[in-house]
C-alpha atoms as a PDB file:
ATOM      1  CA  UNK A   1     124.981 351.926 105.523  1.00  0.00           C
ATOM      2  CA  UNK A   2     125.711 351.881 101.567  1.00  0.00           C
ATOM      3  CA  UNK A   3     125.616 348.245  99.787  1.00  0.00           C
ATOM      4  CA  UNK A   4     129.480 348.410  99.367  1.00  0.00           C
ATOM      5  CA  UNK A   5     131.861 350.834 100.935  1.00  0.00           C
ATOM      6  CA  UNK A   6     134.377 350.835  97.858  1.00  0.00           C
ATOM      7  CA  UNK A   7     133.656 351.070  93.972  1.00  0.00           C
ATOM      8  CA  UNK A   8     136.583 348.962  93.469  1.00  0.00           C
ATOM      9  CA  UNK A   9     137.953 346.264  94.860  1.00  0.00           C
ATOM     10  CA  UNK A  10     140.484 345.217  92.278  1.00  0.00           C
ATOM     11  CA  UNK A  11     143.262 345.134  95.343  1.00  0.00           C
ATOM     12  CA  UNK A  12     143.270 341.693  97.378  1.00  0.00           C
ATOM     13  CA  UNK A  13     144.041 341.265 101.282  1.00  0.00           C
ATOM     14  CA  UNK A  14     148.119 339.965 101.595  1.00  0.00           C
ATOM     15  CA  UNK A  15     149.480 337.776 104.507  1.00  0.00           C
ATOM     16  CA  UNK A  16     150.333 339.440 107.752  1.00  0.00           C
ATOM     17  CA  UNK A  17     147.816 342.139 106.568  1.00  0.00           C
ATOM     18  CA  UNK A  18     144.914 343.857 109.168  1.00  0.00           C
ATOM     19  CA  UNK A  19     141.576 345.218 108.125  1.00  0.00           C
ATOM     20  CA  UNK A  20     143.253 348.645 108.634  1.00  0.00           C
ATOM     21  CA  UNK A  21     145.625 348.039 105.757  1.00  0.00           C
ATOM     22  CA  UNK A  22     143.702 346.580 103.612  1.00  0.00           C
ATOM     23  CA  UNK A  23     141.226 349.077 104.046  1.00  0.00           C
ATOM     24  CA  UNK A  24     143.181 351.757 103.596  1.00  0.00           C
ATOM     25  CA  UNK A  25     144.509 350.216 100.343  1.00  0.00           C
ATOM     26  CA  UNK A  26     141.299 349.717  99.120  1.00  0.00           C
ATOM     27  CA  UNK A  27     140.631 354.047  99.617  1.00  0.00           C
ATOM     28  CA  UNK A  28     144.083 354.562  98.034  1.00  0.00           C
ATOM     29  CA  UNK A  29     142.839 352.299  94.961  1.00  0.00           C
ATOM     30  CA  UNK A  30     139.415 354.096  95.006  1.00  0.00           C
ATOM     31  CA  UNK A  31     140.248 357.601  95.311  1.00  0.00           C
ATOM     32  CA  UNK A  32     143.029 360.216  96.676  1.00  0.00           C
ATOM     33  CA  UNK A  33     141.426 360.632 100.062  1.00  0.00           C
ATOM     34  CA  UNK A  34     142.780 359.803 103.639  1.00  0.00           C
ATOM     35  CA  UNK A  35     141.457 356.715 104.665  1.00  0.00           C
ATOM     36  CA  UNK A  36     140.505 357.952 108.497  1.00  0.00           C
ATOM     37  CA  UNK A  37     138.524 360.628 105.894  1.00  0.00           C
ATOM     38  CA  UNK A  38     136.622 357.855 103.783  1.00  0.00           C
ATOM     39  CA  UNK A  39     136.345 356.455 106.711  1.00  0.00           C
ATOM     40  CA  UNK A  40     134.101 359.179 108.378  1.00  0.00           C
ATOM     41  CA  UNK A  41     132.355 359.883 105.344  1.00  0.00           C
ATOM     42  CA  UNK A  42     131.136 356.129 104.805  1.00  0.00           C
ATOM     43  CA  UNK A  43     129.642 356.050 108.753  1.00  0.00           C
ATOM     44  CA  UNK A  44     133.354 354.454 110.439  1.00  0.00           C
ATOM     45  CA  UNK A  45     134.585 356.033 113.704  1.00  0.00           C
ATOM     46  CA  UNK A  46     138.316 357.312 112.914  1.00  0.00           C
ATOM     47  CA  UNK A  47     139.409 355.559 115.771  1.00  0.00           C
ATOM     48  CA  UNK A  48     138.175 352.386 114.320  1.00  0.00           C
ATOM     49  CA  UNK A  49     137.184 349.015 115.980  1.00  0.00           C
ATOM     50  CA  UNK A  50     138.410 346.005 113.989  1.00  0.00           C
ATOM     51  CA  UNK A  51     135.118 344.496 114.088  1.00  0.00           C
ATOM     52  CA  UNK A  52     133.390 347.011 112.295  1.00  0.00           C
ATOM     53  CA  UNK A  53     135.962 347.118 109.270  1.00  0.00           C
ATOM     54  CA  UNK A  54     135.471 343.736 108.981  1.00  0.00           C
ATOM     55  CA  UNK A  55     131.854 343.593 108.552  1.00  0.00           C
ATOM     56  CA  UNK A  56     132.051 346.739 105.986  1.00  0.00           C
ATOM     57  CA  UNK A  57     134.822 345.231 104.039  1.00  0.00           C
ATOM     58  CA  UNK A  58     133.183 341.852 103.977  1.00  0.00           C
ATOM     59  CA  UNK A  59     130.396 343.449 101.972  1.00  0.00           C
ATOM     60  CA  UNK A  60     132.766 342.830  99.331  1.00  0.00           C
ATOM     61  CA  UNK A  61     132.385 340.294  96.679  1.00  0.00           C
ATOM     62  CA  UNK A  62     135.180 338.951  97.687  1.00  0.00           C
ATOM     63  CA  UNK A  63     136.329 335.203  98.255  1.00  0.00           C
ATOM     64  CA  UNK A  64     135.548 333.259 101.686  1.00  0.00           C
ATOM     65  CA  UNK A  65     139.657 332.574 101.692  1.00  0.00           C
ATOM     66  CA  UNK A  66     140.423 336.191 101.886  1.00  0.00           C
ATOM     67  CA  UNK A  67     137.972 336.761 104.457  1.00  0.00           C
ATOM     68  CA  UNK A  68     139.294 334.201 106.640  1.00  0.00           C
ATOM     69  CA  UNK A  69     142.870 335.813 106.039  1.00  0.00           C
ATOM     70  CA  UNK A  70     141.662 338.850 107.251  1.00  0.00           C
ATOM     71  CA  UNK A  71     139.626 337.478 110.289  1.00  0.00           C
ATOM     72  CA  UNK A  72     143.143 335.851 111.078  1.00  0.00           C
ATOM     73  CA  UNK A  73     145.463 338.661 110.993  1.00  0.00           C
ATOM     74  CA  UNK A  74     142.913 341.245 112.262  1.00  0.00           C
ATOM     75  CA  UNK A  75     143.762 342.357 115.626  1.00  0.00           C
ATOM     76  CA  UNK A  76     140.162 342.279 117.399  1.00  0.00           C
ATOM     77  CA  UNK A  77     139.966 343.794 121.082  1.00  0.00           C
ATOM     78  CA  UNK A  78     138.044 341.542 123.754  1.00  0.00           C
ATOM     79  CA  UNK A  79     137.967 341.602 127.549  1.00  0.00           C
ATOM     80  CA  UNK A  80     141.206 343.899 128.207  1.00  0.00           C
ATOM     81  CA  UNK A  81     143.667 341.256 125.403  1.00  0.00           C
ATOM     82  CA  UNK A  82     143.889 341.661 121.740  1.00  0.00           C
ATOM     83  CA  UNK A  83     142.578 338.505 119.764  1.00  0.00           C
ATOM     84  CA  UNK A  84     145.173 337.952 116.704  1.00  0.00           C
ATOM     85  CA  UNK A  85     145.737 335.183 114.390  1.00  0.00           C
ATOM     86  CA  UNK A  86     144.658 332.003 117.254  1.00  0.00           C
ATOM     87  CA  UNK A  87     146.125 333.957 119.705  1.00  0.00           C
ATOM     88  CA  UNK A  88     145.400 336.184 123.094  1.00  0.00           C
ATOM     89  CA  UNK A  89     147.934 339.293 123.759  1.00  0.00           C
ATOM     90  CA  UNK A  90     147.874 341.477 126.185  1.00  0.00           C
ATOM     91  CA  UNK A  91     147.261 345.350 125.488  1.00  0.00           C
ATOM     92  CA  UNK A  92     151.114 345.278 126.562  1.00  0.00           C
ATOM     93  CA  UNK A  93     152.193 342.740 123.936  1.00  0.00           C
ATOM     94  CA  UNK A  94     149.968 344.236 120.950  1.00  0.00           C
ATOM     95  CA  UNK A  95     150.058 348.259 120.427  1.00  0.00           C
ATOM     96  CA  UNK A  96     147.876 349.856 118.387  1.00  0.00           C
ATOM     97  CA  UNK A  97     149.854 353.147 117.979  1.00  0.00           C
ATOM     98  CA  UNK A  98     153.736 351.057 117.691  1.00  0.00           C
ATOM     99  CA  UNK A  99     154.892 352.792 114.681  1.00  0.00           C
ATOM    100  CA  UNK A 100     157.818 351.307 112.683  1.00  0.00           C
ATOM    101  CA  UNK A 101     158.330 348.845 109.910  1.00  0.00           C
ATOM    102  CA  UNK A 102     160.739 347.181 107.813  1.00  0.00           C
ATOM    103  CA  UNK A 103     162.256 348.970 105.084  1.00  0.00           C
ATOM    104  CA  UNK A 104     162.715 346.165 102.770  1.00  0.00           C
ATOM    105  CA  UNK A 105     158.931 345.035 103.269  1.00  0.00           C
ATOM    106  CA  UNK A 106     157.930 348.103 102.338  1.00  0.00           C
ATOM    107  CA  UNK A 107     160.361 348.416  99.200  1.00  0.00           C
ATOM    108  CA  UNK A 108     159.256 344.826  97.938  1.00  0.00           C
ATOM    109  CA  UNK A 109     155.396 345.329  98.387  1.00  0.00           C
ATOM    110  CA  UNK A 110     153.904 348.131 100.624  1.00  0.00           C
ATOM    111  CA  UNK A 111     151.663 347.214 102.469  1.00  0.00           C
ATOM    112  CA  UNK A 112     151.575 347.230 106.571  1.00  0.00           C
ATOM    113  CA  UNK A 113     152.392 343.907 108.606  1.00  0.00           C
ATOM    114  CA  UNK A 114     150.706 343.439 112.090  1.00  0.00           C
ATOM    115  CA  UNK A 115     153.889 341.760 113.228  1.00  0.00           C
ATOM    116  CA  UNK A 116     155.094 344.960 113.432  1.00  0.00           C
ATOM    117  CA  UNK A 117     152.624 346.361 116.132  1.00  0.00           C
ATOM    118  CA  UNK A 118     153.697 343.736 118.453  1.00  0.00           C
ATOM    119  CA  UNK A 119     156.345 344.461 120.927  1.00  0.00           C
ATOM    120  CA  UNK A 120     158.241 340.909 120.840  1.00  0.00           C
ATOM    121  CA  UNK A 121     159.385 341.910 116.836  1.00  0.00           C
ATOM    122  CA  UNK A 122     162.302 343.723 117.173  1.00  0.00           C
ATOM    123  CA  UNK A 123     163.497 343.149 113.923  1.00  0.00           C
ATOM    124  CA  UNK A 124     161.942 341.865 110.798  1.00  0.00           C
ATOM    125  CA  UNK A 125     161.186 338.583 110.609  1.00  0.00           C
ATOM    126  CA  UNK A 126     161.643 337.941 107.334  1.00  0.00           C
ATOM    127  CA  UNK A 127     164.845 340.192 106.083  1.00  0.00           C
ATOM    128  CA  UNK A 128     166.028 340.352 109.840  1.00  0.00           C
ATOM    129  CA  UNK A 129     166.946 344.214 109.892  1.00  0.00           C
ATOM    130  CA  UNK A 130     165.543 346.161 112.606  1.00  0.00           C
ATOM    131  CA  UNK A 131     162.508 347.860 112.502  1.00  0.00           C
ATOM    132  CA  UNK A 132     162.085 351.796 112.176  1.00  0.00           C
ATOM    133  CA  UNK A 133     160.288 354.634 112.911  1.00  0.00           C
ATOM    134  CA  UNK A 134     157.981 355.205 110.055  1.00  0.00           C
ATOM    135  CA  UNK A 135     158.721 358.426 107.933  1.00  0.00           C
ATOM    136  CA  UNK A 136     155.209 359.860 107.934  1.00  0.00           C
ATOM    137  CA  UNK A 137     153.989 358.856 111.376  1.00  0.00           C
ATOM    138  CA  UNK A 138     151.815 361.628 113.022  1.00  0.00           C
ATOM    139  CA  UNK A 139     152.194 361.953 116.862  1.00  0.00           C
ATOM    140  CA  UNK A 140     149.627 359.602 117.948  1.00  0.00           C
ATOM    141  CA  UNK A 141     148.195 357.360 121.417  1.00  0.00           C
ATOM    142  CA  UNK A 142     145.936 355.373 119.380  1.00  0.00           C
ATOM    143  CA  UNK A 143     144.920 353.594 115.813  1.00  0.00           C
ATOM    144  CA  UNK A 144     146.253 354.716 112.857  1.00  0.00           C
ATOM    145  CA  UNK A 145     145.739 354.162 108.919  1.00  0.00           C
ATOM    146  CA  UNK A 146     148.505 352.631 106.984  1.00  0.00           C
ATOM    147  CA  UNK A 147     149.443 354.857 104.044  1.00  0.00           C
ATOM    148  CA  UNK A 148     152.175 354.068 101.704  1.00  0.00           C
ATOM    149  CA  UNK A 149     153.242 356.045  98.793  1.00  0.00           C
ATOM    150  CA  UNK A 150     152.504 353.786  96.044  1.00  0.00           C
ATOM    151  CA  UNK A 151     149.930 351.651  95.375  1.00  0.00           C
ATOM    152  CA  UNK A 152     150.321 347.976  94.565  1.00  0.00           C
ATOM    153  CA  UNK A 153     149.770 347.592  90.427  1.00  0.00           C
ATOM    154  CA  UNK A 154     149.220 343.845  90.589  1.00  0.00           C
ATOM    155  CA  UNK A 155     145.634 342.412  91.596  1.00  0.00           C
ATOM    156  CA  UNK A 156     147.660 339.588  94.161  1.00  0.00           C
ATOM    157  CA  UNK A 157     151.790 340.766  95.010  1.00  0.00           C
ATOM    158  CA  UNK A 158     154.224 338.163  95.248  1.00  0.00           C
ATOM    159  CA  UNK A 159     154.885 337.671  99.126  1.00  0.00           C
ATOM    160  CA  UNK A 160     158.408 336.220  99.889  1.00  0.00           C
ATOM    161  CA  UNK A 161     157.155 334.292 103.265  1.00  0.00           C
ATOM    162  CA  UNK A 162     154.405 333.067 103.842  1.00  0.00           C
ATOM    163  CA  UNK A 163     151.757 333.765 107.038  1.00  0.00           C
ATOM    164  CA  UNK A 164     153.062 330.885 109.210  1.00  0.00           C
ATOM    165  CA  UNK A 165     157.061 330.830 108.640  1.00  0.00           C
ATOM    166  CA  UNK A 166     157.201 334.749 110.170  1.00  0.00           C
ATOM    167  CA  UNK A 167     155.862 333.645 113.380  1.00  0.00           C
ATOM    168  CA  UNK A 168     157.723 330.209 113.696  1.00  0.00           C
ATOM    169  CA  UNK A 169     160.999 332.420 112.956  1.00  0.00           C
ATOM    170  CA  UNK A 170     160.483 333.919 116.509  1.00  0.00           C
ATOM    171  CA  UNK A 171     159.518 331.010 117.887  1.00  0.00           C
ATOM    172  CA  UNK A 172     155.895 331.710 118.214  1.00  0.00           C
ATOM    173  CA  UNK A 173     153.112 328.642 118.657  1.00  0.00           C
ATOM    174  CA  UNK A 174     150.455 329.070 116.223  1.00  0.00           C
ATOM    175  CA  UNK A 175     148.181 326.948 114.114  1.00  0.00           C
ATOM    176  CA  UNK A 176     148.520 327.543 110.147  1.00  0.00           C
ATOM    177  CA  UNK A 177     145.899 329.865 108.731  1.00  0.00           C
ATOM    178  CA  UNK A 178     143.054 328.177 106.870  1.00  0.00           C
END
Protein backbone atom coordinates (compact mmCIF):
# COMPACT_ATOMS: atom_id res chain seq x y z
CA UNK A 1 0.00 0.00 0.00
CA UNK A 2 1.50 3.54 -1.18
CA UNK A 3 2.02 6.31 1.74
CA UNK A 4 -0.96 8.34 0.27
CA UNK A 5 -3.44 7.24 -2.30
CA UNK A 6 -3.90 10.87 -3.86
CA UNK A 7 -1.19 13.59 -4.82
CA UNK A 8 -3.66 16.12 -3.93
CA UNK A 9 -5.92 16.63 -1.54
CA UNK A 10 -6.80 20.26 -2.02
CA UNK A 11 -10.76 19.08 -2.05
CA UNK A 12 -12.34 18.73 1.61
CA UNK A 13 -15.12 16.08 2.74
CA UNK A 14 -18.87 18.17 2.73
CA UNK A 15 -21.87 17.26 5.04
CA UNK A 16 -24.08 14.40 4.06
CA UNK A 17 -20.97 13.20 2.08
CA UNK A 18 -19.70 9.14 2.06
CA UNK A 19 -16.17 7.95 1.60
CA UNK A 20 -17.36 7.01 -1.94
CA UNK A 21 -17.89 10.64 -2.85
CA UNK A 22 -15.34 12.05 -1.44
CA UNK A 23 -13.16 9.64 -2.85
CA UNK A 24 -14.18 9.88 -6.03
CA UNK A 25 -13.76 13.69 -5.85
CA UNK A 26 -10.50 13.41 -4.69
CA UNK A 27 -9.61 11.08 -8.32
CA UNK A 28 -11.57 13.73 -10.27
CA UNK A 29 -9.21 16.50 -8.58
CA UNK A 30 -6.13 14.23 -9.14
CA UNK A 31 -6.49 13.05 -12.53
CA UNK A 32 -9.18 12.23 -15.46
CA UNK A 33 -9.59 8.61 -14.49
CA UNK A 34 -12.74 6.64 -13.26
CA UNK A 35 -12.62 6.37 -9.76
CA UNK A 36 -13.69 2.38 -9.64
CA UNK A 37 -10.28 2.58 -12.12
CA UNK A 38 -7.95 4.46 -9.51
CA UNK A 39 -9.48 2.50 -7.41
CA UNK A 40 -8.12 -0.89 -8.79
CA UNK A 41 -4.94 0.50 -9.64
CA UNK A 42 -4.16 1.80 -5.96
CA UNK A 43 -5.04 -2.04 -4.43
CA UNK A 44 -9.25 -1.12 -3.71
CA UNK A 45 -11.80 -3.79 -4.73
CA UNK A 46 -14.31 -1.94 -7.26
CA UNK A 47 -17.00 -3.09 -5.29
CA UNK A 48 -15.64 -1.29 -2.36
CA UNK A 49 -16.17 -1.82 1.46
CA UNK A 50 -16.55 1.48 3.34
CA UNK A 51 -14.06 0.47 5.77
CA UNK A 52 -11.31 0.19 3.56
CA UNK A 53 -11.83 3.76 1.90
CA UNK A 54 -11.74 5.04 5.08
CA UNK A 55 -8.51 3.80 6.24
CA UNK A 56 -6.87 4.78 2.65
CA UNK A 57 -8.35 8.18 2.68
CA UNK A 58 -7.42 8.76 6.27
CA UNK A 59 -3.81 8.51 5.18
CA UNK A 60 -4.46 11.95 4.35
CA UNK A 61 -3.08 14.88 6.13
CA UNK A 62 -6.14 15.84 6.73
CA UNK A 63 -7.92 17.31 9.95
CA UNK A 64 -9.37 14.91 12.83
CA UNK A 65 -12.90 17.03 12.17
CA UNK A 66 -13.14 15.86 8.67
CA UNK A 67 -12.38 12.46 9.56
CA UNK A 68 -15.01 12.25 12.04
CA UNK A 69 -17.45 13.76 9.29
CA UNK A 70 -16.66 11.09 7.19
CA UNK A 71 -16.78 8.23 9.84
CA UNK A 72 -20.36 9.80 10.43
CA UNK A 73 -21.86 9.86 7.10
CA UNK A 74 -20.05 6.71 5.85
CA UNK A 75 -22.39 3.96 5.41
CA UNK A 76 -20.35 0.92 7.05
CA UNK A 77 -21.94 -2.71 6.65
CA UNK A 78 -22.07 -4.90 9.98
CA UNK A 79 -24.03 -8.02 10.90
CA UNK A 80 -26.76 -7.95 7.94
CA UNK A 81 -27.68 -3.57 8.89
CA UNK A 82 -25.86 -0.66 7.54
CA UNK A 83 -24.15 1.52 10.34
CA UNK A 84 -24.76 5.38 9.27
CA UNK A 85 -24.38 8.55 11.05
CA UNK A 86 -25.45 6.94 15.02
CA UNK A 87 -27.71 4.89 13.39
CA UNK A 88 -28.61 0.99 12.42
CA UNK A 89 -30.64 0.43 8.94
CA UNK A 90 -31.58 -2.38 7.57
CA UNK A 91 -30.16 -3.55 4.04
CA UNK A 92 -33.95 -2.64 3.16
CA UNK A 93 -33.81 0.93 4.50
CA UNK A 94 -30.15 1.77 3.08
CA UNK A 95 -29.38 0.72 -0.77
CA UNK A 96 -26.25 0.78 -2.06
CA UNK A 97 -27.22 0.77 -5.80
CA UNK A 98 -30.60 3.55 -5.17
CA UNK A 99 -29.72 5.85 -7.87
CA UNK A 100 -31.30 9.36 -7.93
CA UNK A 101 -30.59 12.75 -6.53
CA UNK A 102 -31.71 16.17 -6.28
CA UNK A 103 -31.27 18.39 -9.08
CA UNK A 104 -30.81 21.52 -7.23
CA UNK A 105 -28.08 19.82 -4.88
CA UNK A 106 -26.32 18.97 -7.61
CA UNK A 107 -26.63 22.49 -9.45
CA UNK A 108 -25.53 24.36 -6.13
CA UNK A 109 -22.48 22.05 -5.27
CA UNK A 110 -22.04 18.51 -6.81
CA UNK A 111 -21.28 16.35 -4.80
CA UNK A 112 -23.40 12.99 -3.77
CA UNK A 113 -25.63 12.97 -0.47
CA UNK A 114 -26.15 9.56 1.36
CA UNK A 115 -29.64 10.72 2.19
CA UNK A 116 -30.31 9.90 -1.07
CA UNK A 117 -29.50 6.07 -0.91
CA UNK A 118 -32.00 5.67 1.74
CA UNK A 119 -35.42 4.60 0.87
CA UNK A 120 -37.45 6.86 3.50
CA UNK A 121 -36.13 10.24 1.23
CA UNK A 122 -38.49 10.61 -1.26
CA UNK A 123 -37.83 14.00 -1.92
CA UNK A 124 -35.05 16.30 -1.04
CA UNK A 125 -34.78 17.34 2.15
CA UNK A 126 -33.50 20.43 1.78
CA UNK A 127 -35.19 22.05 -1.60
CA UNK A 128 -38.16 19.49 -1.17
CA UNK A 129 -38.41 18.42 -4.99
CA UNK A 130 -38.42 14.86 -5.65
CA UNK A 131 -35.59 12.93 -6.29
CA UNK A 132 -34.52 11.52 -9.84
CA UNK A 133 -33.02 9.04 -11.69
CA UNK A 134 -29.49 10.09 -12.21
CA UNK A 135 -28.52 10.93 -15.92
CA UNK A 136 -25.39 8.79 -16.13
CA UNK A 137 -26.35 5.84 -13.97
CA UNK A 138 -25.03 2.48 -15.42
CA UNK A 139 -27.35 -0.57 -14.88
CA UNK A 140 -26.12 -1.73 -11.65
CA UNK A 141 -27.09 -4.34 -8.28
CA UNK A 142 -24.39 -2.98 -6.26
CA UNK A 143 -21.89 0.11 -5.20
CA UNK A 144 -21.27 2.68 -7.39
CA UNK A 145 -18.82 5.84 -7.70
CA UNK A 146 -20.30 9.23 -7.65
CA UNK A 147 -19.21 11.20 -10.72
CA UNK A 148 -20.35 14.63 -11.44
CA UNK A 149 -19.41 16.72 -14.31
CA UNK A 150 -17.64 19.45 -12.70
CA UNK A 151 -15.43 19.63 -10.10
CA UNK A 152 -15.84 21.84 -7.06
CA UNK A 153 -13.23 25.08 -7.57
CA UNK A 154 -13.38 26.11 -3.92
CA UNK A 155 -11.12 24.20 -1.23
CA UNK A 156 -14.58 24.11 1.36
CA UNK A 157 -18.31 24.86 -0.80
CA UNK A 158 -20.83 26.75 0.88
CA UNK A 159 -23.52 24.10 2.09
CA UNK A 160 -27.07 25.63 2.51
CA UNK A 161 -28.09 23.05 5.51
CA UNK A 162 -26.28 21.80 7.64
CA UNK A 163 -25.68 17.75 8.63
CA UNK A 164 -28.33 17.67 11.40
CA UNK A 165 -31.37 19.97 10.06
CA UNK A 166 -31.75 17.33 6.81
CA UNK A 167 -32.50 14.54 9.04
CA UNK A 168 -34.70 16.42 11.68
CA UNK A 169 -36.73 17.67 8.45
CA UNK A 170 -37.99 14.01 8.12
CA UNK A 171 -38.33 13.55 11.44
CA UNK A 172 -35.38 11.38 12.01
CA UNK A 173 -33.72 10.91 15.80
CA UNK A 174 -30.15 11.51 15.64
CA UNK A 175 -27.42 12.97 17.76
CA UNK A 176 -25.51 16.11 16.12
CA UNK A 177 -22.24 15.19 14.46
CA UNK A 178 -19.11 16.04 16.43
Amino acid sequence: MSARPFTFWRVLPLPGEPASSYFSRLVMDECSYLPENYASEIGINRIFRSDELLERIFLLPISEEYKERLRWWTPVEAKGSVRLAGQIFARGQFRWARNLQCRECVAETPYHRVWWQLECFRTCPVHHCVLEPLAYARTTSGRRWPRFDRVLQERVAHVESGAVHIWESNRRRISPMP
